[in-house]
Protein backbone atom coordinates (compact mmCIF):
# COMPACT_ATOMS: atom_id res chain seq x y z
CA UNK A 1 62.45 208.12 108.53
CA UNK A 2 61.48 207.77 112.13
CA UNK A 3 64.53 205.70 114.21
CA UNK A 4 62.32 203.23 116.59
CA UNK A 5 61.21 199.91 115.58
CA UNK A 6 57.20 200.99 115.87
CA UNK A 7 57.42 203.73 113.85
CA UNK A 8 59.39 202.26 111.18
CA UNK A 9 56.92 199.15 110.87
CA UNK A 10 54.01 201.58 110.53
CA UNK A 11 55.83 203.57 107.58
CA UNK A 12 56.65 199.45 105.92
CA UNK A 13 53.02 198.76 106.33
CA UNK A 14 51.46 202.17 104.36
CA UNK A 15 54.02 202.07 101.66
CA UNK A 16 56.14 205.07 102.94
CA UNK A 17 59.12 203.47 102.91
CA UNK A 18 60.46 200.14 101.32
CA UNK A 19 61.88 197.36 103.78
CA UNK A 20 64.88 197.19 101.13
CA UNK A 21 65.62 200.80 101.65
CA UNK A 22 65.41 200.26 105.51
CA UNK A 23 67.40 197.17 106.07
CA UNK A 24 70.06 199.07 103.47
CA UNK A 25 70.14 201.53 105.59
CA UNK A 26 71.03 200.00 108.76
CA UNK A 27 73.52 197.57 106.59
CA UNK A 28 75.20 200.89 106.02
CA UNK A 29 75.23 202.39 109.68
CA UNK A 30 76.67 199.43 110.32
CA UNK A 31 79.35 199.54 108.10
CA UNK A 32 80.16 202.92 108.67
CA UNK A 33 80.43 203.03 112.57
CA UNK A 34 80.85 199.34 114.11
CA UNK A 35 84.71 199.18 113.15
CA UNK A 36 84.69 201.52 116.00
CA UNK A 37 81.91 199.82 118.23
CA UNK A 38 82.56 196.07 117.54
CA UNK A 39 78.46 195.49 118.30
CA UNK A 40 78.41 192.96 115.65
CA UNK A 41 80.24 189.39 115.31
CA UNK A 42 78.12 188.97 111.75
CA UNK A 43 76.70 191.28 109.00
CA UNK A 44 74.58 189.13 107.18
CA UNK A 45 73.27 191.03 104.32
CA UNK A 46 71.66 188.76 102.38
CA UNK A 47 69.89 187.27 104.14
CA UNK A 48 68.46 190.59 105.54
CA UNK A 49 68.29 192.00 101.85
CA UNK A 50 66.06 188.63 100.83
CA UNK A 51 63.73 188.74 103.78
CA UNK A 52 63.15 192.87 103.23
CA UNK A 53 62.38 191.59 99.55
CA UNK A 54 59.77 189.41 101.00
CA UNK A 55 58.30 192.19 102.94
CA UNK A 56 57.78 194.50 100.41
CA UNK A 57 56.08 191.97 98.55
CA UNK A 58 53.66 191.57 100.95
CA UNK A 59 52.89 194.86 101.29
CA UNK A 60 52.83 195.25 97.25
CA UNK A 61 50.31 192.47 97.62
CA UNK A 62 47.66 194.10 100.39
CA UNK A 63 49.03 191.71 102.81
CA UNK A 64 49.93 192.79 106.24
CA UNK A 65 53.51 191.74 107.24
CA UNK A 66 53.03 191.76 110.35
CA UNK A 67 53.65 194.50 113.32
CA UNK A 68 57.40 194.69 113.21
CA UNK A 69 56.80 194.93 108.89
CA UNK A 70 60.57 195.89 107.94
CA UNK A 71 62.21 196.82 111.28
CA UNK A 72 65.71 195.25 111.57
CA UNK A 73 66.97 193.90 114.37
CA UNK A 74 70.27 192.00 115.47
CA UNK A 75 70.56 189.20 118.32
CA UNK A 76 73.36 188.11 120.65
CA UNK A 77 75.43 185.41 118.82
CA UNK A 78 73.84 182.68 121.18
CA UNK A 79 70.75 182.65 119.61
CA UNK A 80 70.28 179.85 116.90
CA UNK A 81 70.39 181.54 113.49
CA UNK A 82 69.62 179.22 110.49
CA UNK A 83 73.05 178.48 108.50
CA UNK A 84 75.17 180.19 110.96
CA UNK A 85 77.53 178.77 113.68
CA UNK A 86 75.97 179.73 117.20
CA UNK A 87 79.55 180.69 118.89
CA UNK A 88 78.31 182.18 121.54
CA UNK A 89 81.15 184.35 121.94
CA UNK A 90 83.40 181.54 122.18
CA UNK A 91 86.49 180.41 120.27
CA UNK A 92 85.25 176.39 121.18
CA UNK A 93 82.01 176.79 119.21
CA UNK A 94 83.21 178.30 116.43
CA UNK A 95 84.23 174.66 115.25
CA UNK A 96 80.40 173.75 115.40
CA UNK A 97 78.65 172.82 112.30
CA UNK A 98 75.92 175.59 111.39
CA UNK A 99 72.38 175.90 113.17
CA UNK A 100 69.73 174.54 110.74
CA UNK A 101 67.05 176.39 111.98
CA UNK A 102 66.43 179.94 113.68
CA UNK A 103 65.79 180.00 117.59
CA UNK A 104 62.69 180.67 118.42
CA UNK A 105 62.73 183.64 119.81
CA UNK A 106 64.16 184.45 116.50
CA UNK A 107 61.86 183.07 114.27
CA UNK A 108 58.76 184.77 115.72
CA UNK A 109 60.47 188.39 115.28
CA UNK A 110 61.13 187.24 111.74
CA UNK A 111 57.38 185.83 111.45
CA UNK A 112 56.12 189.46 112.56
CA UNK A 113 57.77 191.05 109.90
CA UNK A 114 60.71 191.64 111.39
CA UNK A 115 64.13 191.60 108.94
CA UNK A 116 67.46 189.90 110.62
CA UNK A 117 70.65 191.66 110.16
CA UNK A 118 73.15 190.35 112.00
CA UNK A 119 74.87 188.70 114.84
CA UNK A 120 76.05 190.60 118.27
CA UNK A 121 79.11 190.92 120.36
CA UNK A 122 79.03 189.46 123.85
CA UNK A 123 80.73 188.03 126.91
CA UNK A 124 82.14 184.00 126.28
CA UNK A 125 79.28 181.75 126.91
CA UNK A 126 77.44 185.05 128.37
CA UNK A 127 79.40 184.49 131.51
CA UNK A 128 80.54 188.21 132.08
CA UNK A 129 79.03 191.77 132.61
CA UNK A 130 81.58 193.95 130.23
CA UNK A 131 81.45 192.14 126.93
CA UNK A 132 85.49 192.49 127.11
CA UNK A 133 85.62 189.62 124.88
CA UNK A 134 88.97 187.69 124.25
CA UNK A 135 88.52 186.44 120.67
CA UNK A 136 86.40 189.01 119.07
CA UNK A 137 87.14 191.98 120.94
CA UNK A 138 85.72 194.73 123.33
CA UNK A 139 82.19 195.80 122.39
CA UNK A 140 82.38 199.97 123.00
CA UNK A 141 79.99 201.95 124.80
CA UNK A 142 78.97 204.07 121.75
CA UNK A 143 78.79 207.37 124.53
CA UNK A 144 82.76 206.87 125.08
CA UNK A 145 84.79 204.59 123.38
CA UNK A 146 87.01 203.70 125.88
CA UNK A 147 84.18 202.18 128.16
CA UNK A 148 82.45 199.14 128.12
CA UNK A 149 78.97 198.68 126.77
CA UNK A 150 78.45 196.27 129.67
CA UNK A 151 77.25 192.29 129.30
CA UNK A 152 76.98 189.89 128.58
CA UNK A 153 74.84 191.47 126.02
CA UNK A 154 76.74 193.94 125.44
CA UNK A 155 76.10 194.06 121.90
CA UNK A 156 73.02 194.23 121.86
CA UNK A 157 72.67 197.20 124.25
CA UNK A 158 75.60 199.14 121.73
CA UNK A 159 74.14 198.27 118.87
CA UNK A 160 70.61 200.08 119.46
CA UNK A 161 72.29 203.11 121.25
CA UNK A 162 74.71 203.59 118.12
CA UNK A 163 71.24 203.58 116.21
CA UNK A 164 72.62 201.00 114.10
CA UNK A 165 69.25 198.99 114.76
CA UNK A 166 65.91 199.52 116.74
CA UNK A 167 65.71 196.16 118.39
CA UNK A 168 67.80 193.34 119.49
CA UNK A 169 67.74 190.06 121.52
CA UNK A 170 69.71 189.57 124.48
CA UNK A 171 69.86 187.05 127.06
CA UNK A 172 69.47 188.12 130.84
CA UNK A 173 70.73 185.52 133.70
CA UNK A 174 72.06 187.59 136.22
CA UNK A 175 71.41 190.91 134.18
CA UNK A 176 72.59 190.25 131.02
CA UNK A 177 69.89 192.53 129.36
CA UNK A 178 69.77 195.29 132.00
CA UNK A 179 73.09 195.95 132.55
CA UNK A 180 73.92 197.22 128.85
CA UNK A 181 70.88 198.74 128.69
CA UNK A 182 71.68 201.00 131.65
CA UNK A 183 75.39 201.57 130.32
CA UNK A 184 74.34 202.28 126.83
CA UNK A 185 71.22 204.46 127.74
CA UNK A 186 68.18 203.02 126.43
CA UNK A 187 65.57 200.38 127.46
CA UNK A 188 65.70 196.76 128.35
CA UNK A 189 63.17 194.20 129.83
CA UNK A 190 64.21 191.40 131.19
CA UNK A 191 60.82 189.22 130.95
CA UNK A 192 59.43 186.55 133.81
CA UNK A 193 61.93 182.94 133.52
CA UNK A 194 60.08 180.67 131.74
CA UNK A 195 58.06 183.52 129.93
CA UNK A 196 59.84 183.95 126.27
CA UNK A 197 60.91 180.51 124.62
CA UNK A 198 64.62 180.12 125.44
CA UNK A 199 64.55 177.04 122.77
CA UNK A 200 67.25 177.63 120.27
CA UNK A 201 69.50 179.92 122.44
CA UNK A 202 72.41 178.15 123.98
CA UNK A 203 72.53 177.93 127.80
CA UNK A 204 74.44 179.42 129.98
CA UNK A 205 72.32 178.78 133.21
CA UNK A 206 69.02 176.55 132.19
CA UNK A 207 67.28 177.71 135.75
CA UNK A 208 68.29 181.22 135.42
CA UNK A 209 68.30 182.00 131.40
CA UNK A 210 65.55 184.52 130.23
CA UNK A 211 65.28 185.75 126.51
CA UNK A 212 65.18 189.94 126.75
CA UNK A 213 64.98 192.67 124.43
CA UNK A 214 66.84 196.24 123.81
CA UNK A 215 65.26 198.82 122.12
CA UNK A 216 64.43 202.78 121.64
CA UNK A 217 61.40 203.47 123.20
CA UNK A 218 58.91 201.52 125.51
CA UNK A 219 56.29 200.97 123.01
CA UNK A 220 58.53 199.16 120.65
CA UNK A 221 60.19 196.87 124.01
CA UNK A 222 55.90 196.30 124.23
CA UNK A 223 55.17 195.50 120.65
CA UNK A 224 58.13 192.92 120.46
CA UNK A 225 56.99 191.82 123.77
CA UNK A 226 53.73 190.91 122.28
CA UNK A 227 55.18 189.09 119.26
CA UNK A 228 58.14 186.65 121.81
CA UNK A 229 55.93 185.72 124.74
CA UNK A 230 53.64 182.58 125.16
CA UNK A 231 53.72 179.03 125.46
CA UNK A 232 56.54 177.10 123.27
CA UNK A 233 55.59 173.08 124.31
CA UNK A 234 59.09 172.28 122.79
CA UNK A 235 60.73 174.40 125.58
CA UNK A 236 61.06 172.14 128.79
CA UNK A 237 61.21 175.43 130.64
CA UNK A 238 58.57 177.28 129.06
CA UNK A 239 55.49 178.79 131.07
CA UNK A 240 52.11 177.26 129.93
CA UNK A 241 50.19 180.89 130.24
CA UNK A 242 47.51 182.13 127.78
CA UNK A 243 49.14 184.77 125.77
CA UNK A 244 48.38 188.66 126.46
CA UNK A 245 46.49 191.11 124.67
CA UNK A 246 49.07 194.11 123.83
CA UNK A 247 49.26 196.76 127.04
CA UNK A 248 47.60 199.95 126.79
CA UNK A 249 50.69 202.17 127.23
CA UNK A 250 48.38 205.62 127.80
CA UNK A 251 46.54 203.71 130.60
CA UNK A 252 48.95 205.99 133.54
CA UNK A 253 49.79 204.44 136.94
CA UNK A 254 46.76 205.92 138.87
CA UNK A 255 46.48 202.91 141.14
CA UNK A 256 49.48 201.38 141.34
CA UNK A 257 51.77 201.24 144.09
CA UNK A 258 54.65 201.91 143.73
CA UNK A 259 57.72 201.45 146.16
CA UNK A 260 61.31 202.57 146.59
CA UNK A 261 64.11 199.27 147.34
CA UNK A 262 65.87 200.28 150.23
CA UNK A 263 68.70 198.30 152.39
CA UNK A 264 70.85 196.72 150.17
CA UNK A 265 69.32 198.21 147.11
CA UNK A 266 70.11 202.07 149.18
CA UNK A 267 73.83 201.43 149.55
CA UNK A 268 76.78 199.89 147.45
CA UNK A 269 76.74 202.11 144.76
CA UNK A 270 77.86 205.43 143.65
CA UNK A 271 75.92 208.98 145.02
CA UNK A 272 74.81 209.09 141.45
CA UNK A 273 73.77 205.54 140.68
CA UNK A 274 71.86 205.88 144.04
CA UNK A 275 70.26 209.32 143.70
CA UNK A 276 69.00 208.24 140.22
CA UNK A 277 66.20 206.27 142.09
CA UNK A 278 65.45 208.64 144.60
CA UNK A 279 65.33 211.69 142.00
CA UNK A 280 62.50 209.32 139.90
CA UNK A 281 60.51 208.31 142.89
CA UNK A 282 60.84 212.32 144.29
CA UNK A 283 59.46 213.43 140.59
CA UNK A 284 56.59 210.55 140.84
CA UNK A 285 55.85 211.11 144.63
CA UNK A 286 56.56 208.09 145.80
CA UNK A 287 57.82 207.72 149.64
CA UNK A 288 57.03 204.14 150.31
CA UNK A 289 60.40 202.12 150.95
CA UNK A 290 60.53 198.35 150.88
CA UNK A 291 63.40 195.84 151.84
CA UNK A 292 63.93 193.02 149.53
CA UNK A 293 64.85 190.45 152.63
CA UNK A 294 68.66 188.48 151.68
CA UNK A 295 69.37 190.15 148.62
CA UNK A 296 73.03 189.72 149.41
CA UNK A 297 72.79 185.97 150.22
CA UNK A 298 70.17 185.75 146.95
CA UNK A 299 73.04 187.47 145.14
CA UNK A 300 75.42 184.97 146.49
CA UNK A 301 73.50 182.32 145.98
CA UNK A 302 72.88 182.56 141.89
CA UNK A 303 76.51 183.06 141.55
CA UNK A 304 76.59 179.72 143.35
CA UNK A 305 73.96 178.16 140.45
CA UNK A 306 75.64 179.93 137.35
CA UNK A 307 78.93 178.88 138.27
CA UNK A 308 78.04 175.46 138.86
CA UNK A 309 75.38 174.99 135.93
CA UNK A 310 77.91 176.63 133.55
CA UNK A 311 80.80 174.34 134.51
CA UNK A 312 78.41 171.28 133.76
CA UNK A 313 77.79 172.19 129.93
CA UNK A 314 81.32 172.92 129.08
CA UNK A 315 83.13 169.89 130.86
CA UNK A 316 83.90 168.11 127.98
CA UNK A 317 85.94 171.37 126.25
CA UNK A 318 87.49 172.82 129.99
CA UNK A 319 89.01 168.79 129.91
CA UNK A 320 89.76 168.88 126.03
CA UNK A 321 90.30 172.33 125.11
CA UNK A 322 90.97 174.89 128.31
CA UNK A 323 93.87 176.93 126.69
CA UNK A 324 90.80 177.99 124.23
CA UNK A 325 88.90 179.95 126.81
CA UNK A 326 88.90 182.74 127.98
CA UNK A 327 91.04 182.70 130.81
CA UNK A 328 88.38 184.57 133.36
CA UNK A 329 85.49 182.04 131.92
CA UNK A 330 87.39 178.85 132.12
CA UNK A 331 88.73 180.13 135.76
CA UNK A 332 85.24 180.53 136.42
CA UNK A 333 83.63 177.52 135.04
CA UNK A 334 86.42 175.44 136.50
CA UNK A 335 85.22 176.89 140.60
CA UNK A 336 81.55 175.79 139.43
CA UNK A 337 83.01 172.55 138.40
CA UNK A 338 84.70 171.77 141.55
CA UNK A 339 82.20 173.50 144.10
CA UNK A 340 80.81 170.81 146.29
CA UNK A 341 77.06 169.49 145.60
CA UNK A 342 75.59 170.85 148.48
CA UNK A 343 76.33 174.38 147.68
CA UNK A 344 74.22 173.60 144.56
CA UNK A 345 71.29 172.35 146.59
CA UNK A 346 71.58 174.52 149.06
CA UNK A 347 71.40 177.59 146.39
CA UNK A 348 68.42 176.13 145.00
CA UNK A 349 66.53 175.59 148.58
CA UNK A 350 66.93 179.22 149.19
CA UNK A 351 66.53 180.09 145.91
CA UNK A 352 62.49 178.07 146.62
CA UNK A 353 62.20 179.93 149.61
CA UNK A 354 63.21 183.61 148.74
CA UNK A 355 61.16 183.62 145.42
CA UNK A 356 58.08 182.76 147.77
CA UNK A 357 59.22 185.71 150.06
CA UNK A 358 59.14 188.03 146.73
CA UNK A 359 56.09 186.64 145.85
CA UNK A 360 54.47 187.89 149.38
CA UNK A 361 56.09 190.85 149.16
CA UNK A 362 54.64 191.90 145.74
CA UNK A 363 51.53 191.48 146.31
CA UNK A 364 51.90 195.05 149.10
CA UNK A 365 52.96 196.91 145.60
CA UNK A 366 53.35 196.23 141.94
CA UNK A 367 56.20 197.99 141.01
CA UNK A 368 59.78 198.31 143.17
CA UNK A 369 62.89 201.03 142.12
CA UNK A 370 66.19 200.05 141.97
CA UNK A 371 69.47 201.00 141.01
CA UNK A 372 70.12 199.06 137.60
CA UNK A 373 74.10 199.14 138.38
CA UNK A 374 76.35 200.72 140.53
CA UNK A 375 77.90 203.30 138.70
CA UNK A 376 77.89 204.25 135.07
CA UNK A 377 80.49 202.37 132.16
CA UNK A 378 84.07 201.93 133.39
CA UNK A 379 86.61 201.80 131.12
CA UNK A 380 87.50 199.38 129.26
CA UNK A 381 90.23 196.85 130.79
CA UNK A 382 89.02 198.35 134.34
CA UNK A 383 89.80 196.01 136.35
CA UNK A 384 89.11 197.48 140.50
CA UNK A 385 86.78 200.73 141.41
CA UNK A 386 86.45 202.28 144.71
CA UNK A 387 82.37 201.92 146.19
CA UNK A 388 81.78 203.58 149.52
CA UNK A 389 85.60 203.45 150.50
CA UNK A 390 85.97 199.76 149.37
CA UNK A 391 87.90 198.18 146.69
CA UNK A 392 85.41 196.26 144.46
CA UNK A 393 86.25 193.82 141.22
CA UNK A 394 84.12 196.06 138.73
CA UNK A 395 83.24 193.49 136.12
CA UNK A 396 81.09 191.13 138.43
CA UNK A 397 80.18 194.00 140.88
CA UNK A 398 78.06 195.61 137.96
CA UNK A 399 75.47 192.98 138.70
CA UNK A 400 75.45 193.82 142.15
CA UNK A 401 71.73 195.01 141.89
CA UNK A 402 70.36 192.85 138.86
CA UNK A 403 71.53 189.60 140.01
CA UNK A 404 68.88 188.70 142.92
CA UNK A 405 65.67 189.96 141.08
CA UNK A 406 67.23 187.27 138.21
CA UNK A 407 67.09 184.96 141.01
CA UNK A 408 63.37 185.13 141.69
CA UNK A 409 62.68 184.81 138.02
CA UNK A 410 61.08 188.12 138.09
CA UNK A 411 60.62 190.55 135.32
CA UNK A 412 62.12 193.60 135.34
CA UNK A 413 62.80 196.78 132.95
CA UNK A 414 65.94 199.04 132.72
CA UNK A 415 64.69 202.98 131.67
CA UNK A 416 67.03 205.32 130.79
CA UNK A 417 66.96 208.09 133.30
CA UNK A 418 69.91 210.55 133.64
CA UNK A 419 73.35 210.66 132.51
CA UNK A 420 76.63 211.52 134.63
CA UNK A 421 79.62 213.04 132.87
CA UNK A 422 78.06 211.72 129.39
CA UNK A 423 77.28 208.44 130.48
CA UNK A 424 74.01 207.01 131.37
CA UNK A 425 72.51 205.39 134.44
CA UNK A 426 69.03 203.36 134.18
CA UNK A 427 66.88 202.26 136.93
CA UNK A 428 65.12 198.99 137.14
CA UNK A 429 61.24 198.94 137.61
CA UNK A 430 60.82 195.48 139.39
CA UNK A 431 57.20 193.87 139.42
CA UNK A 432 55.51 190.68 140.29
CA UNK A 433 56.07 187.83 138.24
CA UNK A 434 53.94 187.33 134.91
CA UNK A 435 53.83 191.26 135.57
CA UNK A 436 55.04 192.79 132.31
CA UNK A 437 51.94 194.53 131.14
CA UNK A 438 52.19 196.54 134.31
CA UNK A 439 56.01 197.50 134.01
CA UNK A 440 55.70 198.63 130.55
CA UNK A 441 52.28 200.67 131.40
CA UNK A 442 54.60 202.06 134.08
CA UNK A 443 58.04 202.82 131.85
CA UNK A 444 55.41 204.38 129.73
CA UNK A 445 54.35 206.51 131.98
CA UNK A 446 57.75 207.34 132.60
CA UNK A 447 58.71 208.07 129.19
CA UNK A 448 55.63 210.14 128.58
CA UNK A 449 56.77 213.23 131.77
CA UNK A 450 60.18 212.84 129.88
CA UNK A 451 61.48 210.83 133.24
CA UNK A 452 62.83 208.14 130.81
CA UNK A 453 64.37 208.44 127.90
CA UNK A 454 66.61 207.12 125.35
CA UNK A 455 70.25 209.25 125.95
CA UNK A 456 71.54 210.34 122.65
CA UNK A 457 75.26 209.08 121.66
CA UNK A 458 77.64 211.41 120.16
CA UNK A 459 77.97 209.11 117.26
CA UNK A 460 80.38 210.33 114.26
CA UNK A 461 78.79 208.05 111.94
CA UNK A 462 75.50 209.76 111.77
């Protein structure tokens, strides 16, 4: 049986396969090898057992199940799952009553065909980039065990590289989706704010939150793609676009333009992390560089909004409860409590004017490279690492890169492209906003020469 979510469906669909026997097979990856990994809060079997069940019978019945027939999948235990508790990593929400119905972003996998397994590891409140999580443990960077699978979704990126599933959900504010994907080696896409419903998924940053996905392969980040974007009228945020017909991943990148980040994007992160772009853009021809104007201050400015933001929905519990935090998150959320309110609207004027200045610039290219972090994993309980001769805090610095493309709401995807010592490094493929059909054509393309690929874990379990 094929391991991506595409071919899987396709094998559901002619009868080749049962959804039973798929969904009991990644029950039992699971059990086998996430003692070790810790990508999972929540197995829940029966439920994935039932809905395989349903599956079948479609397919018994000469009924298409839809394009994701069978394929499980896992999501980041802030997504609304119906009859669950949502605890978003967090000790606090565990005492909430269950969700009654499935997030959105949820349901429509499920409605595809799709079969739910479980519930993901992450950062509390998805306000970290390591998924070192105090109550539930450190997720594990299936490459090395003793590095970080990086966050907040850091569950979700561990769980596809341990091939334990072929798709997950993820959140992305600062890079929440990219930043695991890089560190775990396969491929992420962060979609345009306001593109996927975010109803159903609890906040962490309501102008900055974006639903993402994790998967194998590029055609199966496009097929779920397909299935989670359009228009959600019960999402305040949502983006009132028609919905796309599904890219044509063969279509090549004859006529694109594509452009290498330079200036902050060319410096602040290790020879590797750095040469990773230039190698791609060298194999692809590319020479064009292009500065992304205030990236630092854009960077400076979103922690500005998260912080704050963050602090505002968990006031109540950092007043009632703050011993049940994580110490780094309530630390945090208590400096976005107490920063003054013009920081906050100063953030968001420049965050008004530097989205317009991205705007501009994409339209003189469609896609930018970018270093998707710094440097590969670090090790888990790393606390300091050394960039260019300067002492840097590693757990926020790994957004150094992802966090002022999240700032311009744009879409972006993290490939796979090399690996250093064993451990991967991705590069982000930045584009335009609303843009996605051209990043995936691109990735594609990418994946096609071999430029991007899935790394392989050294997985004992398989």
């Amino acid at each position: 049986m094929t391991d991506d979510a595409v071919g899987i469906a396709g094998q559901v669909r002619a009868g080749a396969i049962s959804a039973v026997a798929v969904a009991e097979r990644a029950l039992g990856a699971i059990a086998a090898g996430d003692d070790v990994v810790n990508s999972f809060t929540g197995v829940l079997a029966g439920r994935a057992l039932a809905d395989a069940r349903r599956v079948d019978e479609l397919v018994a019945a000469g009924i298409d199940p839809g394009p994701l027939a069978g394929v499980p999948f896992a999501v980041k235990n802030l997504f609304d799952v119906a009859g669950e508790v949502t605890v978003a990593g967090s000790k606090i929400s565990a005492d909430d009553p269950p969700a009654s119905a499935d997030a959105e972003a949820v349901r429509r996998l499920s409605q595809a065909g799709a079969v739910l397994v479980g519930l993901l590891n992450m950062d509390e409140y998805a306000y970290g980039f390591t998924t070192e999580n105090a109550h539930y443990g450190a997720c594990h960077n299936p490459f090395d065990l003793t590095r970080v699978a990086g966050g907040s979704s850091g569950g979700s990126g561990a769980a596809v590289a341990a091939g334990f599933v072929p798709l997950t959900l993820g959140s992305d504010t600062n890079g929440s989706v990219r930043v695991p994907a890089a560190v775990c080696g396969v491929f992420g896409l962060k979609p345009t704010y306001g593109r996927v419903s975010c109803r159903g998924m609890l906040p962490f940053c309501d102008t900055l939150d974006v639903v993402g996905a994790l998967a194998p392969s590029v055609r199966d980040l496009a097929v779920s793609f397909a299935v989670l974007h359009g228009y959600d009228p019960d999402d305040p945020v949502s983006a009132d676009r028609p919905r796309e017909e599904a890219v044509d991943l063969g279509a090549g990148i004859d006529g694109l333009r594509l452009a290498v980040a330079d200036g902050y994007f060319a410096r602040g992160g290790s020879p590797e992390a750095l040469a990773a772009v230039s190698d791609l853009a060298d194999a692809l021809g590319v020479s064009e560089r292009i500065t992304i104007p205030h990236a630092r201050e854009a960077r400076a400015a979103a922690m500005v909004i998260t912080a704050t933001e963050g602090a505002q929905l968990h006031l109540a519990s950092l007043r009632s409860r703050p011993a049940d935090f994580d110490p780094m998150t309530r630390d945090r959320f208590l400096a976005g409590a107490l920063a003054p309110a013009r920081a906050y609207l100063q953030a968001q004027e420049f965050r008004v004017a530097f989205r317009e200045r991205m705007r501009a610039l994409l339209q003189t290219v469609d896609v930018i490279l970018a270093p998707a972090t710094p440097f590969p994993a670090p090790v888990v309980g790393q606390r300091e690492a050394i960039v260019d001769g300067a002492r840097v805090l590693t757990q926020p610095y790994l957004g150094v890169y992802t966090q002022p493309i999240s700032f311009a709401g744009l879409p972006v995807l993290s490939i796979p492209v090399t690996t250093v010592g064993g451990l991967p490094l991705g590069v982000q493929l930045i584009g335009g906003h609303f843009a996605e059909r051209t990043l995936l054509r691109v990735a594609a393309e990418l994946e096609e020469r071999g430029l991007a690929r899935m790394a392989s874990a050294v997985t004992p379990w398989r």
